[in-house]
PDB file of N, CA and C in Angstrom:
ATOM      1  N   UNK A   1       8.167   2.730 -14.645  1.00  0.00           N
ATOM      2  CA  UNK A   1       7.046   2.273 -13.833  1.00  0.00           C
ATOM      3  C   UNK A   1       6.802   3.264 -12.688  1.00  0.00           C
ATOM      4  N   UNK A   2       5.840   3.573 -12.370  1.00  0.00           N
ATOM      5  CA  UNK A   2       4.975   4.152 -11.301  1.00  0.00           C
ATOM      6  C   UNK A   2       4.692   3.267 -10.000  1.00  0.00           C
ATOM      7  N   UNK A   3       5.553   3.485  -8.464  1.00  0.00           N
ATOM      8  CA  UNK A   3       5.289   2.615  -7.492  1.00  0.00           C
ATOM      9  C   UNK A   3       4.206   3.650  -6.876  1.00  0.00           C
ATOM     10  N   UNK A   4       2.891   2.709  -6.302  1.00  0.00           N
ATOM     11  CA  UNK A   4       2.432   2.853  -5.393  1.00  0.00           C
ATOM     12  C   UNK A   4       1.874   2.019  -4.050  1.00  0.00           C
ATOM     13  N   UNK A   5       2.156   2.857  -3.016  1.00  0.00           N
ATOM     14  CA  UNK A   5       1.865   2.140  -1.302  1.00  0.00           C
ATOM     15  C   UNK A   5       0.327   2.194  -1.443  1.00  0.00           C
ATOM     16  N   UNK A   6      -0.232   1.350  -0.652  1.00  0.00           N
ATOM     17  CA  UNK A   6      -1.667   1.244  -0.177  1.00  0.00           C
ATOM     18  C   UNK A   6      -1.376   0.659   0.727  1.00  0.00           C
ATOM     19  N   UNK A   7      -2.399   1.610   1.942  1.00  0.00           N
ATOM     20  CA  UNK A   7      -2.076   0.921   3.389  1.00  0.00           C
ATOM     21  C   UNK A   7      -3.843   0.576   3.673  1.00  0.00           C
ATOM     22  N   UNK A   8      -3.708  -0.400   3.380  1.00  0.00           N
ATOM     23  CA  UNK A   8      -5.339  -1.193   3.643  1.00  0.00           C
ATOM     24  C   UNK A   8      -5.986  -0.832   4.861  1.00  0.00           C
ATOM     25  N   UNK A   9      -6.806  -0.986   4.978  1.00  0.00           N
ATOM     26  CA  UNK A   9      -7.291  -0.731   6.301  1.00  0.00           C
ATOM     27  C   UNK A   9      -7.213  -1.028   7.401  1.00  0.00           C
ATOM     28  N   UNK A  10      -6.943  -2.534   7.383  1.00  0.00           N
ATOM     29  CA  UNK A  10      -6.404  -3.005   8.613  1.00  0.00           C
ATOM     30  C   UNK A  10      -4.994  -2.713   8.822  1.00  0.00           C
ATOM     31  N   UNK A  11      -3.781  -1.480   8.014  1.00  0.00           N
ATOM     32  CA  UNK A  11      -2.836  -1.406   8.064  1.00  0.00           C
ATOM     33  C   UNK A  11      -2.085  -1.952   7.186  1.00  0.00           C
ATOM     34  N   UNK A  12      -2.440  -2.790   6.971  1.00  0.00           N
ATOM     35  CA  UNK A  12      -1.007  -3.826   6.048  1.00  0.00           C
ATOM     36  C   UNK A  12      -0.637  -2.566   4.897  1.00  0.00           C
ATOM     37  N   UNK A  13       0.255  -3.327   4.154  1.00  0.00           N
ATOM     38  CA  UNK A  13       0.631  -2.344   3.145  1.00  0.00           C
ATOM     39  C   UNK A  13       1.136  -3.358   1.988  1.00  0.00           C
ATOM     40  N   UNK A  14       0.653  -2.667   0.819  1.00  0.00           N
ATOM     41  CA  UNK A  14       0.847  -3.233  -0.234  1.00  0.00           C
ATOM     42  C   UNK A  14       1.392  -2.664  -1.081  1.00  0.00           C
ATOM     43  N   UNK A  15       2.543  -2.507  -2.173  1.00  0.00           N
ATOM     44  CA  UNK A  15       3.314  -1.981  -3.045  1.00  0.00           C
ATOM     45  C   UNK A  15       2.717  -2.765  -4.695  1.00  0.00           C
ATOM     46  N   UNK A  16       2.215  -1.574  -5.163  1.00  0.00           N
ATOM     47  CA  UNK A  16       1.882  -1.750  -6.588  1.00  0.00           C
ATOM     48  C   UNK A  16       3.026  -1.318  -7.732  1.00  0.00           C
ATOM     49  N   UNK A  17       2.718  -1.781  -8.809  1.00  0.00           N
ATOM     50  CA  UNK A  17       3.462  -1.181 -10.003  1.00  0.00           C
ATOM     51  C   UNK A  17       2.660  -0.756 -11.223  1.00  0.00           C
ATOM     52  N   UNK A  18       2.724   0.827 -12.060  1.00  0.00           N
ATOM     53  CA  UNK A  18       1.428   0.757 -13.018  1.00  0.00           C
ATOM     54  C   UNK A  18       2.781   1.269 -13.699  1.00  0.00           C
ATOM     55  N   UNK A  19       2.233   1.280 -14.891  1.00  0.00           N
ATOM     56  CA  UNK A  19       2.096   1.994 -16.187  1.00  0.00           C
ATOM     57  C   UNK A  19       2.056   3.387 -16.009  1.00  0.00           C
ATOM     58  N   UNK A  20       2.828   4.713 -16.329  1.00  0.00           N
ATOM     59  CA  UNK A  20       2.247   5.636 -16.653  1.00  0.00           C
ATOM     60  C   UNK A  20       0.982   6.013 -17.594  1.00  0.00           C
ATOM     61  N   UNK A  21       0.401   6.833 -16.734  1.00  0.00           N
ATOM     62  CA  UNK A  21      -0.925   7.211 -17.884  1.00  0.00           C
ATOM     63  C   UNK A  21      -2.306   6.005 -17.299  1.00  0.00           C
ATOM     64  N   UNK A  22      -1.731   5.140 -16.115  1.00  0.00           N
ATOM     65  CA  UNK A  22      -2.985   4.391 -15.908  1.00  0.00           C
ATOM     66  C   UNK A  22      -3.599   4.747 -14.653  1.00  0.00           C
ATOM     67  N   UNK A  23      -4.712   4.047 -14.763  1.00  0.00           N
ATOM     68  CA  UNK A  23      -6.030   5.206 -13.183  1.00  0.00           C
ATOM     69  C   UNK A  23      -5.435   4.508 -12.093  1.00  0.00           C
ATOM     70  N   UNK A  24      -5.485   5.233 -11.068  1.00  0.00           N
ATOM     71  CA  UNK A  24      -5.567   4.046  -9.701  1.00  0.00           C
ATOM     72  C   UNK A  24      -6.212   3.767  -9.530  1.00  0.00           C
ATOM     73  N   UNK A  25      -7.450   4.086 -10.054  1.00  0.00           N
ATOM     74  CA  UNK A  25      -8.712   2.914  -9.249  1.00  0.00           C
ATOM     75  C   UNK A  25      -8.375   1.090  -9.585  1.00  0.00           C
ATOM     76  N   UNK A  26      -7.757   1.281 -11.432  1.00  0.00           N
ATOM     77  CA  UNK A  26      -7.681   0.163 -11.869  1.00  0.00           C
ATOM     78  C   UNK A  26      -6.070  -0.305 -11.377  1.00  0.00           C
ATOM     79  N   UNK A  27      -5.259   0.188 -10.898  1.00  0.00           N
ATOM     80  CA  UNK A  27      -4.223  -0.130 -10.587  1.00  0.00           C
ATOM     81  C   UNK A  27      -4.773  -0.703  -8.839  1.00  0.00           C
ATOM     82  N   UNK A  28      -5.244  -0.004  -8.120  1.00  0.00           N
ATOM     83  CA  UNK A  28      -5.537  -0.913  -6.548  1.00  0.00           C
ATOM     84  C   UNK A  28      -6.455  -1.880  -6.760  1.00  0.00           C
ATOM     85  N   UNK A  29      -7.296  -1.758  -7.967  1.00  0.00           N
ATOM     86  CA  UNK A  29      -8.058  -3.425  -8.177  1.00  0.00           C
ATOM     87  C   UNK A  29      -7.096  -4.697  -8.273  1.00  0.00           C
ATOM     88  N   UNK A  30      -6.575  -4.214  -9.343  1.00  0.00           N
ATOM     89  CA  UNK A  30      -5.456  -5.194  -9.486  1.00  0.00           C
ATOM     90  C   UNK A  30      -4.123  -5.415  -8.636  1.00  0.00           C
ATOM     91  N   UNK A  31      -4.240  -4.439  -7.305  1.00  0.00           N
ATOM     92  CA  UNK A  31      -3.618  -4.740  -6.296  1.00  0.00           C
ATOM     93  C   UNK A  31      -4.241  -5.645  -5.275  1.00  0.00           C
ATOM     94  N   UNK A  32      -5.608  -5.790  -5.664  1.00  0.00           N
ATOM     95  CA  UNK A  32      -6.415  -6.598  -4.577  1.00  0.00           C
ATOM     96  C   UNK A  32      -7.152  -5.502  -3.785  1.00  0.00           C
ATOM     97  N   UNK A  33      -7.214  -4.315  -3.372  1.00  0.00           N
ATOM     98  CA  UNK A  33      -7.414  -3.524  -3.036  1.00  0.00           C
ATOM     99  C   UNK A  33      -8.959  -3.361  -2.885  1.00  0.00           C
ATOM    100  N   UNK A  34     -10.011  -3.017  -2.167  1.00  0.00           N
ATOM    101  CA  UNK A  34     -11.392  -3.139  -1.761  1.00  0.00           C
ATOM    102  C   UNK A  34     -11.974  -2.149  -2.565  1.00  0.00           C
ATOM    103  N   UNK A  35     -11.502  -1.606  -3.288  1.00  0.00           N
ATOM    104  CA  UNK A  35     -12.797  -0.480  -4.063  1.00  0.00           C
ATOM    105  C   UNK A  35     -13.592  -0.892  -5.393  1.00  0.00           C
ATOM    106  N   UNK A  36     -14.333  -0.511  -4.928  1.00  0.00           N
ATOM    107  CA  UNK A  36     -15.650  -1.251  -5.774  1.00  0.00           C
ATOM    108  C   UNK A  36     -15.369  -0.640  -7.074  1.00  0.00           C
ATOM    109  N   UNK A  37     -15.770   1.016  -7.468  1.00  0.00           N
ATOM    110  CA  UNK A  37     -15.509   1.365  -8.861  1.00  0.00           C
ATOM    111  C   UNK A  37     -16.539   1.376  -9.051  1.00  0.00           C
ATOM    112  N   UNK A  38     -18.455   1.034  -8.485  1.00  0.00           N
ATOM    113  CA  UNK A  38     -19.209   0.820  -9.230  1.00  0.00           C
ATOM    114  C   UNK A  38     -19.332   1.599 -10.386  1.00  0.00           C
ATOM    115  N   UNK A  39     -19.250   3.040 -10.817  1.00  0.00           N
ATOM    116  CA  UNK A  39     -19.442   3.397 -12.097  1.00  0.00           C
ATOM    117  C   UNK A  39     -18.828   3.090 -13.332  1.00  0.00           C
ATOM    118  N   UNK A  40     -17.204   2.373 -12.590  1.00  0.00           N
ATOM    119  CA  UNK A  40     -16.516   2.561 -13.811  1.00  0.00           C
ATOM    120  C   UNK A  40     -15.562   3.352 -14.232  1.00  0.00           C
ATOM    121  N   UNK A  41     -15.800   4.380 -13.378  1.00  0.00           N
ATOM    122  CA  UNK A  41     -14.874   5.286 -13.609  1.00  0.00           C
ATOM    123  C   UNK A  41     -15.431   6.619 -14.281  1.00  0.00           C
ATOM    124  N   UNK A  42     -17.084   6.905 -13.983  1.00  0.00           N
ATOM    125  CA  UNK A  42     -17.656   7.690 -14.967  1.00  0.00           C
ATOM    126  C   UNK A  42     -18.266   8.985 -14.038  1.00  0.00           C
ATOM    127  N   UNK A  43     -17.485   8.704 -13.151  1.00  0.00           N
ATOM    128  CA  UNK A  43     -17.707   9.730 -11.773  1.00  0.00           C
ATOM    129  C   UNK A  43     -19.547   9.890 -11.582  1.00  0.00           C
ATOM    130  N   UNK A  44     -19.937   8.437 -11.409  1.00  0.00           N
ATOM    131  CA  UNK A  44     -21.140   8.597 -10.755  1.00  0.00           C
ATOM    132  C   UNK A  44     -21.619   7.846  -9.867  1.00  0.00           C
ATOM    133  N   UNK A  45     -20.384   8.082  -9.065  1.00  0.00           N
ATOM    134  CA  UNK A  45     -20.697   7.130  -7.738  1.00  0.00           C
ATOM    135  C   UNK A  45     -19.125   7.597  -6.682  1.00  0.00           C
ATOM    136  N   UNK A  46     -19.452   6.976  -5.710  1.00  0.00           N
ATOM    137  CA  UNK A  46     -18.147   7.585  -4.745  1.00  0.00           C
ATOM    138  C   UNK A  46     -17.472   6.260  -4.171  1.00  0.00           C
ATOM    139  N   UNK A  47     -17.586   5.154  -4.882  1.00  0.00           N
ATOM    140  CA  UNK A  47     -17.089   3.699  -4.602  1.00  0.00           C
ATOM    141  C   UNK A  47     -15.435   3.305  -4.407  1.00  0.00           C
ATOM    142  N   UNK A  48     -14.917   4.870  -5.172  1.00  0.00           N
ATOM    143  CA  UNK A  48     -13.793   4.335  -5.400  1.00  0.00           C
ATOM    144  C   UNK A  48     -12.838   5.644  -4.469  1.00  0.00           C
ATOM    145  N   UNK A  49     -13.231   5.869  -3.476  1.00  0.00           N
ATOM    146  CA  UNK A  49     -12.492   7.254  -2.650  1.00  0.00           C
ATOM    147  C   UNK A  49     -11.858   6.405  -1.962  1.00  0.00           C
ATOM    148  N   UNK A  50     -10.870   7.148  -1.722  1.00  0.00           N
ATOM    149  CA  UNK A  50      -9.310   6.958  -1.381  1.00  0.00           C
ATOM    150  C   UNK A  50      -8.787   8.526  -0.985  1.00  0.00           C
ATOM    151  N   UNK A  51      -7.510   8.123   0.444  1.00  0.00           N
ATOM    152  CA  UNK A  51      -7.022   9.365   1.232  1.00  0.00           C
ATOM    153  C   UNK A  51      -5.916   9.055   0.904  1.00  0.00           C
ATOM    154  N   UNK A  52      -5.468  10.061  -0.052  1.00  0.00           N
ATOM    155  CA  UNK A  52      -4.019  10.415  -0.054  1.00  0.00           C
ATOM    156  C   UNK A  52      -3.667  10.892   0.887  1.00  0.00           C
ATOM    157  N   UNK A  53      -2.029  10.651   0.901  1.00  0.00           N
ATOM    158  CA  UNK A  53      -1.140  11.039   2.107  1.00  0.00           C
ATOM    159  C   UNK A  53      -0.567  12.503   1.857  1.00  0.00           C
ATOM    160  N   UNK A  54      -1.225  13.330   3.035  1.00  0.00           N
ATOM    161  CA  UNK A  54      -0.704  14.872   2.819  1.00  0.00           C
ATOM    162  C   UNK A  54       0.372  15.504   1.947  1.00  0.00           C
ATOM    163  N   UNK A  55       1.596  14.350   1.873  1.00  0.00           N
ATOM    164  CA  UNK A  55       2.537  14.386   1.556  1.00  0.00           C
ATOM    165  C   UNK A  55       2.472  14.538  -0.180  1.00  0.00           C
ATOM    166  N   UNK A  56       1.110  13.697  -0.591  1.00  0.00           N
ATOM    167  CA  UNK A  56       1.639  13.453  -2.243  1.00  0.00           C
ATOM    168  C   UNK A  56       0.071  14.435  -2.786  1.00  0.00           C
ATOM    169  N   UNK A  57      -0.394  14.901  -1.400  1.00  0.00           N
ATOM    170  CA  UNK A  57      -1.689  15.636  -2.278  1.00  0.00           C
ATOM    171  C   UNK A  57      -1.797  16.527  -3.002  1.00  0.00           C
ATOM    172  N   UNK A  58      -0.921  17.622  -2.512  1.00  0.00           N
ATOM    173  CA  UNK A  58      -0.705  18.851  -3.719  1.00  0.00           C
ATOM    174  C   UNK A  58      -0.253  18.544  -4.917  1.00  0.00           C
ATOM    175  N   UNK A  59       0.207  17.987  -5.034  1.00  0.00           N
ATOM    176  CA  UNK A  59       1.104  16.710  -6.462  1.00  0.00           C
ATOM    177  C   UNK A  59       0.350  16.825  -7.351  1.00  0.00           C
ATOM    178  N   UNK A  60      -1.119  16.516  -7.084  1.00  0.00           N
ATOM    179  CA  UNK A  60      -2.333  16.023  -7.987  1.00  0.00           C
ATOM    180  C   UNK A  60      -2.593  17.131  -8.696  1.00  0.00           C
ATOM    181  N   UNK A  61      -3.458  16.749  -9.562  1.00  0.00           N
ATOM    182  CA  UNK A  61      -4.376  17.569 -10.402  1.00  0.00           C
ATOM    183  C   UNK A  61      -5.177  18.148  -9.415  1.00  0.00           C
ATOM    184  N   UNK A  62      -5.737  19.313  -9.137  1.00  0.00           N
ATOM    185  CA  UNK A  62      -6.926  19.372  -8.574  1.00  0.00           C
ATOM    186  C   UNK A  62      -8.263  18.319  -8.798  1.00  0.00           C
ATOM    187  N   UNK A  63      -9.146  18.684  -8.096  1.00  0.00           N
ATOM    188  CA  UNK A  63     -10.282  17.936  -8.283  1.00  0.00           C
ATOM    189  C   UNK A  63     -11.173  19.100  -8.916  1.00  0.00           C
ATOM    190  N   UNK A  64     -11.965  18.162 -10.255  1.00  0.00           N
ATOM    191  CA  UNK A  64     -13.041  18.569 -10.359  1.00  0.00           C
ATOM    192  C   UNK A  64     -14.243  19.268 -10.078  1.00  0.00           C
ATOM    193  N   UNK A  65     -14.915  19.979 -10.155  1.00  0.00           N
ATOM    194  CA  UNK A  65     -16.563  20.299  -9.441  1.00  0.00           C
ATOM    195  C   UNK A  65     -17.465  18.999  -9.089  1.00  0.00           C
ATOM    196  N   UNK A  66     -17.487  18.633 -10.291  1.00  0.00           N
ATOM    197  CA  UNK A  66     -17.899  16.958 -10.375  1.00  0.00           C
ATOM    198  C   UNK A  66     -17.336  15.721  -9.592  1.00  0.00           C
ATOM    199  N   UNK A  67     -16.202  16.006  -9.573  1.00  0.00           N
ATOM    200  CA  UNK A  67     -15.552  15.216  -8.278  1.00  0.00           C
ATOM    201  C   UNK A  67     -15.789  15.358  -6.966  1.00  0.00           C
ATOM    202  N   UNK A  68     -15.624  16.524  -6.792  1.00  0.00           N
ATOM    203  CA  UNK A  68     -15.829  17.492  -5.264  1.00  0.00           C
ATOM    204  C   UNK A  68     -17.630  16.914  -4.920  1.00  0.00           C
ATOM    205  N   UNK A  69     -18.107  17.436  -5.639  1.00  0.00           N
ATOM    206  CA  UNK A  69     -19.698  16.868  -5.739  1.00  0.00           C
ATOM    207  C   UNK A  69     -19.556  15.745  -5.092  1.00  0.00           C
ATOM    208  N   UNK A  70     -19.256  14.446  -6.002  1.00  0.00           N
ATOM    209  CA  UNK A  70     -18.934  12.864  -5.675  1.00  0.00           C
ATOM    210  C   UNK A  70     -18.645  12.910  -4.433  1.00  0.00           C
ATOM    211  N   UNK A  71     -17.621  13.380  -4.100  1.00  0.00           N
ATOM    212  CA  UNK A  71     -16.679  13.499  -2.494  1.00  0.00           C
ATOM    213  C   UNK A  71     -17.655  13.972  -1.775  1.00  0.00           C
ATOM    214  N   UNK A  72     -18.445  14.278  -1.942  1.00  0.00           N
ATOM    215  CA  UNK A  72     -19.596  14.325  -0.596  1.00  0.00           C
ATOM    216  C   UNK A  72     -20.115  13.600  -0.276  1.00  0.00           C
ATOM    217  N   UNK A  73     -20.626  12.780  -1.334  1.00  0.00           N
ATOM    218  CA  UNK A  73     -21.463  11.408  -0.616  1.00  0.00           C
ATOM    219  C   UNK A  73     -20.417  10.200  -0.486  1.00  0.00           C
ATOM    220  N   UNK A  74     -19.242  10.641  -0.200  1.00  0.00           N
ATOM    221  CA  UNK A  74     -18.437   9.200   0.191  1.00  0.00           C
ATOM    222  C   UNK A  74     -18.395   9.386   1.576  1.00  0.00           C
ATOM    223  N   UNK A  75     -18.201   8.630   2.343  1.00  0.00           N
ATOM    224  CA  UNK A  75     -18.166   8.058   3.854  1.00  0.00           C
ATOM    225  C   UNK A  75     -16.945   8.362   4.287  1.00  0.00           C
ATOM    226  N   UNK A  76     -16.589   8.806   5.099  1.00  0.00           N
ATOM    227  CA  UNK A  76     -15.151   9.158   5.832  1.00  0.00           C
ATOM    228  C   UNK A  76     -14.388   9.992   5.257  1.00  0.00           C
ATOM    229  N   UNK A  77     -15.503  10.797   4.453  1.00  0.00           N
ATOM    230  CA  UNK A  77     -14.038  12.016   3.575  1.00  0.00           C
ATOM    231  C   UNK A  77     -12.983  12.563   4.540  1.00  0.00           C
ATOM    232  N   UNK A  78     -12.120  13.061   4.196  1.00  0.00           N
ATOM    233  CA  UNK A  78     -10.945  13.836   4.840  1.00  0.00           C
ATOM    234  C   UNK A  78     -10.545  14.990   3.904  1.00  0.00           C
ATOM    235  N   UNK A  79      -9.448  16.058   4.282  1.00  0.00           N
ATOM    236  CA  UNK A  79      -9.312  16.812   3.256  1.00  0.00           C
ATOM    237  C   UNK A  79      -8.753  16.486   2.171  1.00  0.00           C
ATOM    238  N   UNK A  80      -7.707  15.393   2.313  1.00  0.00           N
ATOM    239  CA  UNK A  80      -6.823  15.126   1.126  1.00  0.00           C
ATOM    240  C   UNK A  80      -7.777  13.698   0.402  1.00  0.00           C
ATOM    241  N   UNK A  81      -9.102  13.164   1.092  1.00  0.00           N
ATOM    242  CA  UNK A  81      -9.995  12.632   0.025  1.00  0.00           C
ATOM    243  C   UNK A  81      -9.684  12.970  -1.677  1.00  0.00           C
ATOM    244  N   UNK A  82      -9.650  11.414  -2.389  1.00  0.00           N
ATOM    245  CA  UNK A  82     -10.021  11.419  -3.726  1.00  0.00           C
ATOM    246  C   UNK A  82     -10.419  10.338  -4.311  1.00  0.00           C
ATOM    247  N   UNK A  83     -10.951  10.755  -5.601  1.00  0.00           N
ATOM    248  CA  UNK A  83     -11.470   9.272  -6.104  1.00  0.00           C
ATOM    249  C   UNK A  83     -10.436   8.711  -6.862  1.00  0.00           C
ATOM    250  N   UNK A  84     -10.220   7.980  -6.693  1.00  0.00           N
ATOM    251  CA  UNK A  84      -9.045   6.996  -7.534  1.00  0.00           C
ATOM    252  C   UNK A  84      -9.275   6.656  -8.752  1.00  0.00           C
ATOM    253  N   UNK A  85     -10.779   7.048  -9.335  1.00  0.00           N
ATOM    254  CA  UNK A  85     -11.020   6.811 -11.024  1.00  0.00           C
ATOM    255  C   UNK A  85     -10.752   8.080 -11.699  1.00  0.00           C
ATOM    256  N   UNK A  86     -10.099   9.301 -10.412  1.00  0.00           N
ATOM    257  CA  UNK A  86     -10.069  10.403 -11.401  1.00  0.00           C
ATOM    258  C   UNK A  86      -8.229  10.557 -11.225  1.00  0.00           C
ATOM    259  N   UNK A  87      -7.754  10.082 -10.777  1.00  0.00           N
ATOM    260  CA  UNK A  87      -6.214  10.046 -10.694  1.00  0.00           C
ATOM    261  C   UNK A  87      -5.720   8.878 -12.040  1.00  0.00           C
ATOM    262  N   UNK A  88      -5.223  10.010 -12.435  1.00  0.00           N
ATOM    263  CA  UNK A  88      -4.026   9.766 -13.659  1.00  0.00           C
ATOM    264  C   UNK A  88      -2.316   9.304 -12.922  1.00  0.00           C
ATOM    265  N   UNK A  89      -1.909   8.128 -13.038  1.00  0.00           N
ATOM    266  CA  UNK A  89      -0.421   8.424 -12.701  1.00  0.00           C
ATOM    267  C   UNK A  89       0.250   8.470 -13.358  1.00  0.00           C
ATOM    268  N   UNK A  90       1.378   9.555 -13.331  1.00  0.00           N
ATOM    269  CA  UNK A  90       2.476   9.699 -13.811  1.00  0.00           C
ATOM    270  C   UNK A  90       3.944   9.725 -13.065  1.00  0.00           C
ATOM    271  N   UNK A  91       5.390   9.578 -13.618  1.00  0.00           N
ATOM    272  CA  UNK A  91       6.149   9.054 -13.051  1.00  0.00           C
ATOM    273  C   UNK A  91       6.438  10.379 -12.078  1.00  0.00           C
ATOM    274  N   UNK A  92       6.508  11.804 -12.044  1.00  0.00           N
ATOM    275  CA  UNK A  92       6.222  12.611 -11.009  1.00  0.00           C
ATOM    276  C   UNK A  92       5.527  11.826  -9.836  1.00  0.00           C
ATOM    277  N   UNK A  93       4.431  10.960  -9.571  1.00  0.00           N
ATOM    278  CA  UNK A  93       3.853  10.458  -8.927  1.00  0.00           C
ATOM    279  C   UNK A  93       4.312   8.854  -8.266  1.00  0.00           C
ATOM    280  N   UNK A  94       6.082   8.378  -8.765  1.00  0.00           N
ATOM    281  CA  UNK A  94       5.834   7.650  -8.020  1.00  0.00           C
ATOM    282  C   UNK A  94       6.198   7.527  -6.664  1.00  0.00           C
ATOM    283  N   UNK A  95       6.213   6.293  -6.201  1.00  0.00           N
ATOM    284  CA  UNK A  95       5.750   6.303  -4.405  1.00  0.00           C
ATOM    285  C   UNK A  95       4.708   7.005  -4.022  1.00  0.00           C
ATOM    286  N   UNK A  96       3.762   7.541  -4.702  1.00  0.00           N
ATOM    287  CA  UNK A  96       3.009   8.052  -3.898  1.00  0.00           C
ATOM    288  C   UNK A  96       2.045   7.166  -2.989  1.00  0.00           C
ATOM    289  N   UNK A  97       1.833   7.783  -1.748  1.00  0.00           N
ATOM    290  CA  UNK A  97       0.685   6.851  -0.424  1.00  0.00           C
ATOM    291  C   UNK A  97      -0.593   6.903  -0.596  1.00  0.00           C
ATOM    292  N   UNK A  98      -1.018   6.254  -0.669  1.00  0.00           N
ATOM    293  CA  UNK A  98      -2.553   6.002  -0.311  1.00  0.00           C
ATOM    294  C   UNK A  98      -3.287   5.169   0.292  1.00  0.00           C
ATOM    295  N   UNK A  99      -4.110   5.784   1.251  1.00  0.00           N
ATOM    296  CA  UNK A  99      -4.823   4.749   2.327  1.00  0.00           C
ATOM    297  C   UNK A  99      -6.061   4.627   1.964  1.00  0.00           C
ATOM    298  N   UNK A 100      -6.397   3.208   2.245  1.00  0.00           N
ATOM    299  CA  UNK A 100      -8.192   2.961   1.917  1.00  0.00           C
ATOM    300  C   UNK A 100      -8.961   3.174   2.821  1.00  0.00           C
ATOM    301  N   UNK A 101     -10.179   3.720   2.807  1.00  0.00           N
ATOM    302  CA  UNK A 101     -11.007   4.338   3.760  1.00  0.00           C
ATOM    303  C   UNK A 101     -11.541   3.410   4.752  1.00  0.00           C
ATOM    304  N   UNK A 102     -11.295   3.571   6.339  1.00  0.00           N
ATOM    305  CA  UNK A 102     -11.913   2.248   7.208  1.00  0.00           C
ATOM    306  C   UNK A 102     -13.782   2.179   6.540  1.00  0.00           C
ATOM    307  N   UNK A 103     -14.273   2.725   5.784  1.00  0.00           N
ATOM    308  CA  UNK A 103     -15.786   3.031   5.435  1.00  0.00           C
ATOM    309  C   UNK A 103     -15.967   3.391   4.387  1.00  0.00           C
ATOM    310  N   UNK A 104     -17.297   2.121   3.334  1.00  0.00           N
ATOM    311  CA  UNK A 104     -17.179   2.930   2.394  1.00  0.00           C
ATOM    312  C   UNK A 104     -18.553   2.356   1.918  1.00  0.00           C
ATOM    313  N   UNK A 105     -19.027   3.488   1.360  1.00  0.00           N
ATOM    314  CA  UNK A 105     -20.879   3.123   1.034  1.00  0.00           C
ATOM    315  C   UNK A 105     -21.173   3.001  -0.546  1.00  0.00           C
ATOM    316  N   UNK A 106     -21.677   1.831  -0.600  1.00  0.00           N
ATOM    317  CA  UNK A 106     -22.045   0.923  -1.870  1.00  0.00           C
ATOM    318  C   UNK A 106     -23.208   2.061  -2.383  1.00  0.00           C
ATOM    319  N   UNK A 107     -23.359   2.406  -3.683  1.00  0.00           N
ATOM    320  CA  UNK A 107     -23.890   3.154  -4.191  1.00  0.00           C
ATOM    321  C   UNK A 107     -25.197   2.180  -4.854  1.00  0.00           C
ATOM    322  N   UNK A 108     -25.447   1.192  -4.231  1.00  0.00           N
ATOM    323  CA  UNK A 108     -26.208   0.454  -5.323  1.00  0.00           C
ATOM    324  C   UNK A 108     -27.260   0.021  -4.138  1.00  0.00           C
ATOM    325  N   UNK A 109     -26.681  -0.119  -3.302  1.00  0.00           N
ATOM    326  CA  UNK A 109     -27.861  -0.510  -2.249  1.00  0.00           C
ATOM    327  C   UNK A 109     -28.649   0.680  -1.251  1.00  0.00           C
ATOM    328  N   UNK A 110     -29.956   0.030  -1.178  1.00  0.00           N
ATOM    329  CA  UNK A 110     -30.838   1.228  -1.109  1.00  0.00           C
ATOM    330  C   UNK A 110     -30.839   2.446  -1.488  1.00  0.00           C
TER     331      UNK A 110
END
């Protein structure tokens, strides 16, 4: 199993458990976790950005062009910004941190 922290916005913190090989977007849903996902996971929308912790960012895959793109129109980017429908976890990855953005803009309205 793959542990991951989410430190919500108001701070709290929550400890997940996935599957290798599963997204975090769908792993912090099912943590309770506030990200919308509107696309799905089809990287056409920025619903589901999330700030990794400096600590576990180099870890990752790089990001995409298409991602990077996305990451612009999300609200509160930072450098270690990502979308959580494009993160794969694997057991290299567990404990890794991630905080949910105090801001985050619904792709559906206006």
């Amino acid at each position: 199993m793959v542990d991951v922290l989410f430190v919500n916005t108001d701070g709290s913190r929550v400890t997940a458990q996935a599957e290798p090989g599963s997204r975090l977007l769908e792993v912090a849903q099912d943590a309770g976790m506030p990200l919308e996902g509107t696309c799905e996971g089809q990287m056409a929308c920025s619903t589901c950005h999330v700030i990794v912790s400096p600590d576990w960012f180099d870890r990752l895959e790089p990001a995409s062009d298409d991602e990077e793109d996305m990451l612009d129109l999300a609200a509160g980017v930072t450098r270690t910004s990502r979308l959580s429908c494009q993160i794969e976890l694997t057991d290299a990855l567990s404990g890794i941190a991630i905080r949910i953005p105090g801001v985050s803009r619904d792709m559906q309205i206006g």
